[in-house]
Structure formats: structure tokens, C-alpha cells
Protein backbone atom coordinates (compact mmCIF):
# COMPACT_ATOMS: atom_id res chain seq x y z
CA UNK A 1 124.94 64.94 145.37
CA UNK A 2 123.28 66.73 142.38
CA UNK A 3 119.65 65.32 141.82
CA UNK A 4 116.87 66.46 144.21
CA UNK A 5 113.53 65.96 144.34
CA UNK A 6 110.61 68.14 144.31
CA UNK A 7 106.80 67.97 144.31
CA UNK A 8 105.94 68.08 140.50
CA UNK A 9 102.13 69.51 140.51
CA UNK A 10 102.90 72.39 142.85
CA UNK A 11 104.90 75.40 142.70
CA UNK A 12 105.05 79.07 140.28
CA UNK A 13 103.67 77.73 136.84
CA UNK A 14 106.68 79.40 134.71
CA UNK A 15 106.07 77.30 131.67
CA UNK A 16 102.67 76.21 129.90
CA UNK A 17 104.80 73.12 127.47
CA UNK A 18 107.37 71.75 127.93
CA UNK A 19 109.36 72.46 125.09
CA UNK A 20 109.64 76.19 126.46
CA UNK A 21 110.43 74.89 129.95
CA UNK A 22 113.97 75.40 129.84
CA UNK A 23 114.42 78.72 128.23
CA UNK A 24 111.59 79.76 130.67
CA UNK A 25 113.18 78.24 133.75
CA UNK A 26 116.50 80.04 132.94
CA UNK A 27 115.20 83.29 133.03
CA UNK A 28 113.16 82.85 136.42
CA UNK A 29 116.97 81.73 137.27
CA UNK A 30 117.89 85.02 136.15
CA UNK A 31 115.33 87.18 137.82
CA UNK A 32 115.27 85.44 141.25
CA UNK A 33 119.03 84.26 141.70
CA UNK A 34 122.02 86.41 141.43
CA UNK A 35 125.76 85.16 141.24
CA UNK A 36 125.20 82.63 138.42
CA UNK A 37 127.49 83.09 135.15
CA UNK A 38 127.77 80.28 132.42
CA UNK A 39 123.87 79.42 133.01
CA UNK A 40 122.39 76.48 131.41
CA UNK A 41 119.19 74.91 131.51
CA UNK A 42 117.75 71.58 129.51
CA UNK A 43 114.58 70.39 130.84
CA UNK A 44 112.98 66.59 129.85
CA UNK A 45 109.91 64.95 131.56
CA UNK A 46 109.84 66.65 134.76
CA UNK A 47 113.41 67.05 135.30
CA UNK A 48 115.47 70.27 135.02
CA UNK A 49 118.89 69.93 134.57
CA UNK A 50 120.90 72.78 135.49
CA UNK A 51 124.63 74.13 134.78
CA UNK A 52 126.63 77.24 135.33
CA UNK A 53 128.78 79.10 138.19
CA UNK A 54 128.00 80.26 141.21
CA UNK A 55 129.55 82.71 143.18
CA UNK A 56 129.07 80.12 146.36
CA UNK A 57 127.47 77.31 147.70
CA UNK A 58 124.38 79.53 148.96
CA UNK A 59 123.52 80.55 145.56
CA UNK A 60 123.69 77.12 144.40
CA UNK A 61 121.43 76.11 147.11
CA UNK A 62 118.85 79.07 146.01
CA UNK A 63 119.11 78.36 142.30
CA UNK A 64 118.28 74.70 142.81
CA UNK A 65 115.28 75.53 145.32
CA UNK A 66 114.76 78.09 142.59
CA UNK A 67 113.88 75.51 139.75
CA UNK A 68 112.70 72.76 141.92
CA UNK A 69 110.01 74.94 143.17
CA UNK A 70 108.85 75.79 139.85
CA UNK A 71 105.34 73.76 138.80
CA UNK A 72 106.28 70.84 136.30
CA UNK A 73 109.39 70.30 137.55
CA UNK A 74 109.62 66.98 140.05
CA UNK A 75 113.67 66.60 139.94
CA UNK A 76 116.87 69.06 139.68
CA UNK A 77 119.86 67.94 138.30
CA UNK A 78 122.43 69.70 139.53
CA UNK A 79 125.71 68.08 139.20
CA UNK A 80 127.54 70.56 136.72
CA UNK A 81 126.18 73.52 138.97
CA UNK A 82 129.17 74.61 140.59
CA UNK A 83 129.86 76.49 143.65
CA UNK A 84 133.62 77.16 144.88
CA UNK A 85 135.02 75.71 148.84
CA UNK A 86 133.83 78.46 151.57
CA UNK A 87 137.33 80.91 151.92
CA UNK A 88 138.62 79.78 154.80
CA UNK A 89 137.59 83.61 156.54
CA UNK A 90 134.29 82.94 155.40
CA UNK A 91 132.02 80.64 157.35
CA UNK A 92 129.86 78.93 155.64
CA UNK A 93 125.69 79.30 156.75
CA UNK A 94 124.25 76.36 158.07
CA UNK A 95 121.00 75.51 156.98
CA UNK A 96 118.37 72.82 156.79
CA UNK A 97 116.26 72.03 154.29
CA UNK A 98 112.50 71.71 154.91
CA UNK A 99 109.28 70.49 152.98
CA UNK A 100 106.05 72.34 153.63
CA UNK A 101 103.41 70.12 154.88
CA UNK A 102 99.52 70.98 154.76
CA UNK A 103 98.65 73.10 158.03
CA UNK A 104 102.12 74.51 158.10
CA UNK A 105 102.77 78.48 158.78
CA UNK A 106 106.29 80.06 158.61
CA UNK A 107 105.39 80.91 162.45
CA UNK A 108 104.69 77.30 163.15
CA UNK A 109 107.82 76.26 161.56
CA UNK A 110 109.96 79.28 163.19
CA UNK A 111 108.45 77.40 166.83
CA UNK A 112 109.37 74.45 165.63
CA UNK A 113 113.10 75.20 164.92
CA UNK A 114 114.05 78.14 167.21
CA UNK A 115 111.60 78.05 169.67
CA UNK A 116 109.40 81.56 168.72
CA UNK A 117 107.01 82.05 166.20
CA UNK A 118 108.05 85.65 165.70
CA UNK A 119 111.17 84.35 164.15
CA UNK A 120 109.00 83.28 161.40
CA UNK A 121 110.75 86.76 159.52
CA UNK A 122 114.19 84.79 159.68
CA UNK A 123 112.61 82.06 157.40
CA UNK A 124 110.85 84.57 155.31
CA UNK A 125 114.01 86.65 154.80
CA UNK A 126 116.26 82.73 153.50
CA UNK A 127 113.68 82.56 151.20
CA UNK A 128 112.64 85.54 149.45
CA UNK A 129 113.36 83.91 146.01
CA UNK A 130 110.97 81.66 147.24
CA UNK A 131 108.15 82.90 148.78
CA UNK A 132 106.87 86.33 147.88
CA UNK A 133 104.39 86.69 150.65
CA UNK A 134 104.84 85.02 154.18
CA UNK A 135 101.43 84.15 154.17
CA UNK A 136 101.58 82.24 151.00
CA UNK A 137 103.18 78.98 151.50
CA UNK A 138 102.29 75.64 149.83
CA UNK A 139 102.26 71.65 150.80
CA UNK A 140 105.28 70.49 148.77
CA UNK A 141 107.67 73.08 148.69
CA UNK A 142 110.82 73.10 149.43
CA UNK A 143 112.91 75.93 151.44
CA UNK A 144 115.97 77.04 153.63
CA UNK A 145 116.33 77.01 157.68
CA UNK A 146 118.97 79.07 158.49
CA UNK A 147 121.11 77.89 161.79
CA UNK A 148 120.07 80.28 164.56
């Protein structure tokens, strides 16, 4: 599957018009994602679309969290964002994808999946491209449960 939705009106404001949305949404790619070569980015009416290679699925997932939790954009397109098969030595991380909901905390949501709010760091640490502060979380976005 390579479109995915995302809360438009919320998110890191990265671009003021649109027609410097995609040259500004490639290098937040840049900055916050490593293991991307061949990076492109097009951007039209609320939808990024997003191309290039990535050194494995979990960058892919990051890179499309990445631009999907960037203000303005509502959909990622994702489909010529490519990630090669897990080697067969290397498992591949099991996570969950979860939307932030108003009266969330990363403790609450830590409880909520393994049991302990002091886990909370486990979140914090799948999403540091993400969230820059564990105390600053929004309604709307989008981020990574790792597997316990």
C-alpha cells in the first residue's frame, strides 16, 4: 500500500506555499531521515508524493511518518519509495502505528500498550524524528509502537 493519510492542519509547518512545499519537505527528509538515496519529492493539494531508496523498510516507515507529519500535508504517496525484503538474519521490528488523540501522553499510551507508563521512553526513542520533546505531542499525529 503506498497512500496514507494524515491530519492536514496539524504538524511542523515546513512550508509557508505550496509551491515551495516539495523542495522544503525534501530537505526535512534529509535532516530527520537517514538511509534515503535517489530522493524525490512533488507535492500538489495536500498530498506529498514521495520517491527514492531506502536502506530498509524502517526507514521507509520514518520517512513517510516524516512527511505526513509535516503541517499541509493530509496524504503520502508512497508507492515508488522503496525499501528492500528484511535479510533473512535480520528480523524485521514489529510495530504499530498509532494516531494521537486529545488527552493522550506518551505515558498513557506506553500503559496502554505494554502495561507501564515508564516505558513511555521506548515510544519516545521510535520516534525521535518525530517528536522532539516527550512532552510535546499533538491530536492528529501519527507515530511508531515498537513490539515489546
Amino acid at each position: 500500500m503506498g497512500l496514507f493519510d494524515f491530519v492536514k492542519d496539524v504538524g511542523r509547518q515546513v512550508f509557508n506555499t505550496d509551491a515551495e512545499a516539495a523542495d522544503n519537505i525534501k530537505e526535512h527528509l534529509e535532516i530527520k531521515t537517514y538511509g534515503i538515496t535517489n530522493l524525490e519529492v512533488a507535492f500538489d493539494d495536500g498530498v506529498a508524493t514521495i520517491c527514492g531508496d531506502c536502506k530498509n523498510a524502517a526507514v521507509r516507515d520514518s520517512a513517510i511518518l516524516v512527511a505526513g507529519n509535516i503541517q499541509g500535508v493530509e496524504k503520502v504517496v508512497a508507492d515508488d519509495l522503496k525499501a528492500p525484503p528484511p535479510a533473512a538474519e535480520e528480523p524485521e521490528e514489529k510495530v504499530e502505528f498509532y494516531e494521537i488523540v486529545s488527552g493522550d501522553t506518551l505515558g498513557g499510551i506506553a500503559k496502554r500498550f505494554y502495561g507501564s507508563a515508564s516505558k513511555y521512553t521506548k515510544i519516545f526513542e521510535a520516534n525521535r524524528d518525530i517528536i522532539s520533546d516527550p512532552n510535546k505531542i499533538y491530536p492528529g499525529q501519527k507515530i511508531r509502537i515498537p513490539a515489546e
